[in-house]
C-alpha atoms as a PDB file:
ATOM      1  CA  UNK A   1     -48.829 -50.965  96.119  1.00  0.00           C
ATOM      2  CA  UNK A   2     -51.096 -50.510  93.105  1.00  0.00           C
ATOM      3  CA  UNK A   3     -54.756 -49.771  93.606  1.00  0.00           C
ATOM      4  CA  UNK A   4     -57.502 -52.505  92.064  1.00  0.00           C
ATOM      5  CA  UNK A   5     -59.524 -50.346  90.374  1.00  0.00           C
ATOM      6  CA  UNK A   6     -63.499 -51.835  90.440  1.00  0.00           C
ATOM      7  CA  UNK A   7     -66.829 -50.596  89.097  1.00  0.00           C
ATOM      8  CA  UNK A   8     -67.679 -49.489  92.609  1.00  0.00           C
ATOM      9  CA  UNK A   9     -64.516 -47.259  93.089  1.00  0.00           C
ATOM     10  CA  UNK A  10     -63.397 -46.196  89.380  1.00  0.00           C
ATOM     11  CA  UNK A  11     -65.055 -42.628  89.080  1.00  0.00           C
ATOM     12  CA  UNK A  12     -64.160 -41.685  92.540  1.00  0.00           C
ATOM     13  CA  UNK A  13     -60.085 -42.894  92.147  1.00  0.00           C
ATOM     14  CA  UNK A  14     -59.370 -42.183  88.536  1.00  0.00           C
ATOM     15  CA  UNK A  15     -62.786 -40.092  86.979  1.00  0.00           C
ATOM     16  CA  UNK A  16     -62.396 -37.307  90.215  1.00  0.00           C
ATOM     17  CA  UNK A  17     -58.781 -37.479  91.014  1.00  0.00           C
ATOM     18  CA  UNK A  18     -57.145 -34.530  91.522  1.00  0.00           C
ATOM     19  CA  UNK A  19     -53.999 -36.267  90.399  1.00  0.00           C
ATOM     20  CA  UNK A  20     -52.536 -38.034  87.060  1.00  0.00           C
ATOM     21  CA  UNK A  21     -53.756 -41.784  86.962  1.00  0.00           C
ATOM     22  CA  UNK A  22     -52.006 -44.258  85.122  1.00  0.00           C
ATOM     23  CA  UNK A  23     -54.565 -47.600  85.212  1.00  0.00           C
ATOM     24  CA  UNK A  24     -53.102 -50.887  83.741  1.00  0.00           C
ATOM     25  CA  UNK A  25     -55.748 -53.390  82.125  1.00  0.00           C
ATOM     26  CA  UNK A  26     -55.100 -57.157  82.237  1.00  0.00           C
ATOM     27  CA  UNK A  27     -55.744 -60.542  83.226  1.00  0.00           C
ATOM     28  CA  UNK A  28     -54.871 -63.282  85.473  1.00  0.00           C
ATOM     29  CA  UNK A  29     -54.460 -65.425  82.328  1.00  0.00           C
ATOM     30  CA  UNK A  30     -52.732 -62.875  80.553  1.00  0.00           C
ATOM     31  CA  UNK A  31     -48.627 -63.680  79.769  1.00  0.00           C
ATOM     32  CA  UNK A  32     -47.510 -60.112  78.933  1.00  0.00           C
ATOM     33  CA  UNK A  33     -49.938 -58.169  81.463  1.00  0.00           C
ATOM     34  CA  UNK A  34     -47.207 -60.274  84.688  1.00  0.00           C
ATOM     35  CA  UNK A  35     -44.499 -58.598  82.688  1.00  0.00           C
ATOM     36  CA  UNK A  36     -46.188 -55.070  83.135  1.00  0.00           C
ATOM     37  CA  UNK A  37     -47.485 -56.079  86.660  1.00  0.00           C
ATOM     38  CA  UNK A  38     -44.143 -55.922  88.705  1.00  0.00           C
ATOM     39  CA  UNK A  39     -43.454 -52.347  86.503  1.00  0.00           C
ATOM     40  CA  UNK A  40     -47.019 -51.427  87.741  1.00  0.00           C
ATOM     41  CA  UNK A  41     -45.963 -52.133  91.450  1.00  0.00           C
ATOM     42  CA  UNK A  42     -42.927 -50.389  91.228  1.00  0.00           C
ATOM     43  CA  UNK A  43     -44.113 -47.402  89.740  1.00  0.00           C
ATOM     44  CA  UNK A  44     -46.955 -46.709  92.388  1.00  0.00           C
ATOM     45  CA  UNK A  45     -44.494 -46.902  95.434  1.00  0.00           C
ATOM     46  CA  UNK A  46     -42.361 -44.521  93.516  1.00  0.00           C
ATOM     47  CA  UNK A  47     -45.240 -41.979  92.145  1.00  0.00           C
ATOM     48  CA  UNK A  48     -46.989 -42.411  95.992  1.00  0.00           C
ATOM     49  CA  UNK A  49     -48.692 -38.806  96.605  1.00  0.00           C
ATOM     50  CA  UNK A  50     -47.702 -37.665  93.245  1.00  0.00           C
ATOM     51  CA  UNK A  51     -49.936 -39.393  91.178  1.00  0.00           C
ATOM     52  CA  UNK A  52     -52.332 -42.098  91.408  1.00  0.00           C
ATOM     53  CA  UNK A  53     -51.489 -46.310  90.144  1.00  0.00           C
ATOM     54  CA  UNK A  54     -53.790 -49.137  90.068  1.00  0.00           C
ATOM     55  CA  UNK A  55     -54.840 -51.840  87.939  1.00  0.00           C
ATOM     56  CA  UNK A  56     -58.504 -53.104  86.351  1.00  0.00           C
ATOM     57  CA  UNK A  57     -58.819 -56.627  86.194  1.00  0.00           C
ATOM     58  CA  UNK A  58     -60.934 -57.028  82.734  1.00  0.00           C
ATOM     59  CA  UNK A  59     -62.480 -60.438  83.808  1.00  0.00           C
ATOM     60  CA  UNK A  60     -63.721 -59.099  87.046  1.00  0.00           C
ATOM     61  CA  UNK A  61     -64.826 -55.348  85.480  1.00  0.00           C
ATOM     62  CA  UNK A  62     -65.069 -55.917  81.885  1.00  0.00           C
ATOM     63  CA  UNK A  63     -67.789 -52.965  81.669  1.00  0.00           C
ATOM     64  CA  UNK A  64     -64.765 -50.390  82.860  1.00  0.00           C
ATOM     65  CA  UNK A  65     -62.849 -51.981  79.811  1.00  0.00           C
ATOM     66  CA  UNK A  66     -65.651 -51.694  77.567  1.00  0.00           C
ATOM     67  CA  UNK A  67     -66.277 -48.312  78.818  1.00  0.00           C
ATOM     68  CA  UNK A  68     -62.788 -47.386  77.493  1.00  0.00           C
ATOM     69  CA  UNK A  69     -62.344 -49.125  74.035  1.00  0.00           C
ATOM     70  CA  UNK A  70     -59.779 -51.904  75.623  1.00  0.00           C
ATOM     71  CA  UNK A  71     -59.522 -54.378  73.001  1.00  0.00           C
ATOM     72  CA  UNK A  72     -55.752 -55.762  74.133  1.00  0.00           C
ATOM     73  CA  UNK A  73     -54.531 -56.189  76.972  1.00  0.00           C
ATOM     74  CA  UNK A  74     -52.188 -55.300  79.028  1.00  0.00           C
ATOM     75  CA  UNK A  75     -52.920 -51.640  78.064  1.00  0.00           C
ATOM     76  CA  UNK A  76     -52.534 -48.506  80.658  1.00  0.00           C
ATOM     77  CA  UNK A  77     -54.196 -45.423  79.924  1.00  0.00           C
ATOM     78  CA  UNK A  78     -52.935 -41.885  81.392  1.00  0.00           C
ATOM     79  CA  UNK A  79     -55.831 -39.856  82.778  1.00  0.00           C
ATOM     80  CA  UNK A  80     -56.054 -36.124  83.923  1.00  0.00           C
ATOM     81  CA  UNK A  81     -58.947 -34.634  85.374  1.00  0.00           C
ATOM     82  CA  UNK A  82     -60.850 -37.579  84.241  1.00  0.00           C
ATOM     83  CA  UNK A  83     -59.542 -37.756  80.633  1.00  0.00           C
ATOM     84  CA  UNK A  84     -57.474 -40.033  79.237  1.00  0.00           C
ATOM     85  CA  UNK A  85     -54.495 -37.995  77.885  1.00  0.00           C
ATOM     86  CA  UNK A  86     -52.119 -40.693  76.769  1.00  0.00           C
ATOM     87  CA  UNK A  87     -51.948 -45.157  76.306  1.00  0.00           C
ATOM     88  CA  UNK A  88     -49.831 -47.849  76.013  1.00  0.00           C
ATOM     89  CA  UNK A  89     -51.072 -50.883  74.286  1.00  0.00           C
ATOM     90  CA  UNK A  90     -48.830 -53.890  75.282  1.00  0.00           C
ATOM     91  CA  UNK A  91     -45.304 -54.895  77.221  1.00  0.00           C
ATOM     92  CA  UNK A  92     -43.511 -51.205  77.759  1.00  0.00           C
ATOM     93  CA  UNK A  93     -40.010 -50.345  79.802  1.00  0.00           C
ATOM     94  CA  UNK A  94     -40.541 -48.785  82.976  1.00  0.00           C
ATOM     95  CA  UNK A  95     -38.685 -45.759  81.714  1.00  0.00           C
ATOM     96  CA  UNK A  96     -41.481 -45.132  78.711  1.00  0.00           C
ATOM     97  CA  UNK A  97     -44.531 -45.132  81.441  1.00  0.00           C
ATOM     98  CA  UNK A  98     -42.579 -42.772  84.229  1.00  0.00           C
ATOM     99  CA  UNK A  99     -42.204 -40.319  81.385  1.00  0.00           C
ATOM    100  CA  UNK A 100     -46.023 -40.742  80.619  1.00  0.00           C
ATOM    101  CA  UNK A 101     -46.685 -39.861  84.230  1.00  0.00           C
ATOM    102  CA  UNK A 102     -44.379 -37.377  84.402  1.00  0.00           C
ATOM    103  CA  UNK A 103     -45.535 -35.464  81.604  1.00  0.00           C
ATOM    104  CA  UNK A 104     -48.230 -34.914  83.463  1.00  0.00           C
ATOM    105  CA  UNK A 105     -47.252 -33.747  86.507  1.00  0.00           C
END
């Protein structure tokens, strides 16, 4: 299951992990971030102890969004040792964020 990413656990799960971090950015209201959700889900079980997958709501943690420039959502950013090294801005196949992950593993 994916993570929910808040203000009081973001730079301890994605900032300091020792592992890639994909983080997906949407809304409740949002039509295209429940397309990306079930993708989301999916791709944590299957990246479990390889990398790390959660979500930030931006209506709940809007300052994490801010933080990072999100203007649309959904969008997931890639980090590595607390970098973002790659982002998706709106709907993507499941295949085109596995090979974002794995490209940094």
């Amino acid at each position: 299951m994916a993570l929910e990413f808040t203000t009081a656990n973001f730079d301890e799960s994605v900032l300091k992990s020792d592992k890639p971090v994909l983080v997906d950015f949407w809304a409740e209201w949002c039509g295209p971030c429940r397309m990306v959700g079930p993708i989301v889900e999916e791709l944590a079980g299957e990246y479990d102890g390889k990398a790390v997958v959660g979500k930030v709501n931006v209506d709940e943690h809007g300052e994490i969004a801010q933080q990072f420039g999100i203007r649309n959502i959904p969008t997931l950013l890639v980090f590595k040792n607390g970098e973002v090294v790659d982002k998706q801005v709106g709907v993507a196949p499941k295949t085109a964020l596995a090979a974002k992950l794995d490209a940094q593993l």
